[in-house]
Protein backbone atom coordinates (compact mmCIF):
# COMPACT_ATOMS: atom_id res chain seq x y z
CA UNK A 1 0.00 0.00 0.00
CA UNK A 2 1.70 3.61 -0.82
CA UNK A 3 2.29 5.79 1.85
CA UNK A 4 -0.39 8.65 0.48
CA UNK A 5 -3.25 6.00 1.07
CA UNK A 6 -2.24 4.27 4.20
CA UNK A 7 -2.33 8.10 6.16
CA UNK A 8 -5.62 8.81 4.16
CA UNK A 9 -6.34 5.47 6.07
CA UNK A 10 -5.26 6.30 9.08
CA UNK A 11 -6.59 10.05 9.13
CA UNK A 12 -9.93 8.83 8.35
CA UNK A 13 -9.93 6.34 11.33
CA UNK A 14 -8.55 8.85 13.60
CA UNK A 15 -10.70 11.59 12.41
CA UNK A 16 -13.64 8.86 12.87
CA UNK A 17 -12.86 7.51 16.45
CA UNK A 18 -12.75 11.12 17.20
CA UNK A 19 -15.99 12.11 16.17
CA UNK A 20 -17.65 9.06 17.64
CA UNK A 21 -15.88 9.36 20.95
CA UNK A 22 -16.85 13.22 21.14
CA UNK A 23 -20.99 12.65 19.84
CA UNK A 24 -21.11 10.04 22.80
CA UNK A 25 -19.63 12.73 25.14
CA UNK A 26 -21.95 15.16 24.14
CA UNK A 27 -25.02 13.04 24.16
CA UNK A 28 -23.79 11.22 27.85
CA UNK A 29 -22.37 13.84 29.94
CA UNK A 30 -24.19 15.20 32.66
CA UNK A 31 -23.12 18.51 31.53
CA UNK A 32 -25.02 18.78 27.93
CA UNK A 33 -27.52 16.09 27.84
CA UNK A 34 -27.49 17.24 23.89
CA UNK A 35 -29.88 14.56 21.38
CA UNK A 36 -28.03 12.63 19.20
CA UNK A 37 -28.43 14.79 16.11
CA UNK A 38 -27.15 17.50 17.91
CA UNK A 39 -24.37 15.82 19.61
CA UNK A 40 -22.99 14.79 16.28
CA UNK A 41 -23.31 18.16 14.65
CA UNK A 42 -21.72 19.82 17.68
CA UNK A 43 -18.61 17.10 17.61
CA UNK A 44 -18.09 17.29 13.50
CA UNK A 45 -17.96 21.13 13.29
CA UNK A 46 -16.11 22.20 16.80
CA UNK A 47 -12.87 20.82 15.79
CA UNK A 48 -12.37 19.65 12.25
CA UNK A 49 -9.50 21.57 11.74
CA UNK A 50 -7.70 20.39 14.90
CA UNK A 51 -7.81 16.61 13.98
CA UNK A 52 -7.08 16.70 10.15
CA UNK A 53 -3.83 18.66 11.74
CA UNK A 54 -3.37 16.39 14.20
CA UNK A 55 -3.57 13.87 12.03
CA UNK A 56 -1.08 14.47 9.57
CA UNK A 57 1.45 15.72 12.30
CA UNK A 58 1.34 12.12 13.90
CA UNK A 59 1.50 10.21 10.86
CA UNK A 60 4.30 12.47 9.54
CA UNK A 61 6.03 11.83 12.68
CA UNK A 62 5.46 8.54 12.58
CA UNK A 63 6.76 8.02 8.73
CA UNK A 64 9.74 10.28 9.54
CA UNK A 65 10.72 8.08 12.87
CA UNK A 66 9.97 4.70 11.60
CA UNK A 67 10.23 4.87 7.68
CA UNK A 68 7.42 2.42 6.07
CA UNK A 69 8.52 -0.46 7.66
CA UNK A 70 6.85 -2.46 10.28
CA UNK A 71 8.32 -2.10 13.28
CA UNK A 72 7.42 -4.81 16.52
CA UNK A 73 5.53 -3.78 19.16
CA UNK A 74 8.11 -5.30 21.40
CA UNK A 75 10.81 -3.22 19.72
CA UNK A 76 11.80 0.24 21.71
CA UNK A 77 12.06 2.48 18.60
CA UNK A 78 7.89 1.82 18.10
CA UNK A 79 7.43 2.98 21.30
CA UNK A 80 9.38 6.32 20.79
CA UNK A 81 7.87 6.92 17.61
CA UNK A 82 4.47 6.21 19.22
CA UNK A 83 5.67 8.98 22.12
CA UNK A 84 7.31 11.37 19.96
CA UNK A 85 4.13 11.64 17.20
CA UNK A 86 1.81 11.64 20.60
CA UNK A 87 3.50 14.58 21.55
CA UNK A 88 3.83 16.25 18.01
CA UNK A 89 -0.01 15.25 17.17
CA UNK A 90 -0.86 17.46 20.23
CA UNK A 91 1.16 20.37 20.07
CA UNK A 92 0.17 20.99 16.12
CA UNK A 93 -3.01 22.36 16.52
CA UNK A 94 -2.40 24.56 19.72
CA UNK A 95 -2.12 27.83 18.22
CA UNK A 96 -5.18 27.48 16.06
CA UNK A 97 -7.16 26.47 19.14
CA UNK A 98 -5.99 29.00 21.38
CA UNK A 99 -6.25 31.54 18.36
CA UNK A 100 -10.13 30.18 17.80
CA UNK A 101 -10.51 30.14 22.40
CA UNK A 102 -9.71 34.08 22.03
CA UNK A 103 -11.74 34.90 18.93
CA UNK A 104 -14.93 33.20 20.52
CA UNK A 105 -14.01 34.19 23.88
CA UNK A 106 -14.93 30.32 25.07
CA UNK A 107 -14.07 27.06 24.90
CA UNK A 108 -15.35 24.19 23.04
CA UNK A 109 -16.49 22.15 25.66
């Protein structure tokens, strides 16, 4: 598989997870109590922009640390890639959400 499809792959997934993960949030916390239509609307437009970034900083990362090779879960340098994208996939979309935290005056959640 090239390496342009395998991060469309994994973005997707990520960007997936995320969404799910966030809509059940939404719809389950004590907090919001929102209906699932507006749970999922809520979740898909608050942070697009922060996960496709996020996204592509980890996988980057991860390409740049570990090549295109598979590396065993047993082996150390996996586990520092895994650390190091973490890490990267985190920072990356900081200043656009502290940017968007002082335009709205709020946060997200």
């Amino acid at each position: 598989m090239s390496p342009g499809i395998a991060m469309c792959f994994a973005m997707t997934s990520g960007i997936l997870t995320s969404i799910t993960l966030e809509t059940v949030v939404l719809k389950f916390s004590k907090a919001s109590r929102m209906p699932w239509k507006a749970a999922f609307k809520t979740a898909t437009g608050m942070s697009m922009i922060s996960m496709l970034t996020m996204e592509a900083v980890e996988n980057g990362v991860d390409y740049h640390l570990m090549g295109w090779g598979n590396v065993d879960i047993y082996n150390p340098v996996f586990w520092k890639a895994i650390g190091w994208s973490a890490l990267a996939g985190w920072s990356a979309p900081l200043p656009f959400n502290y940017w968007n935290l002082k335009r709205h005056g709020k946060a997200c959640h």
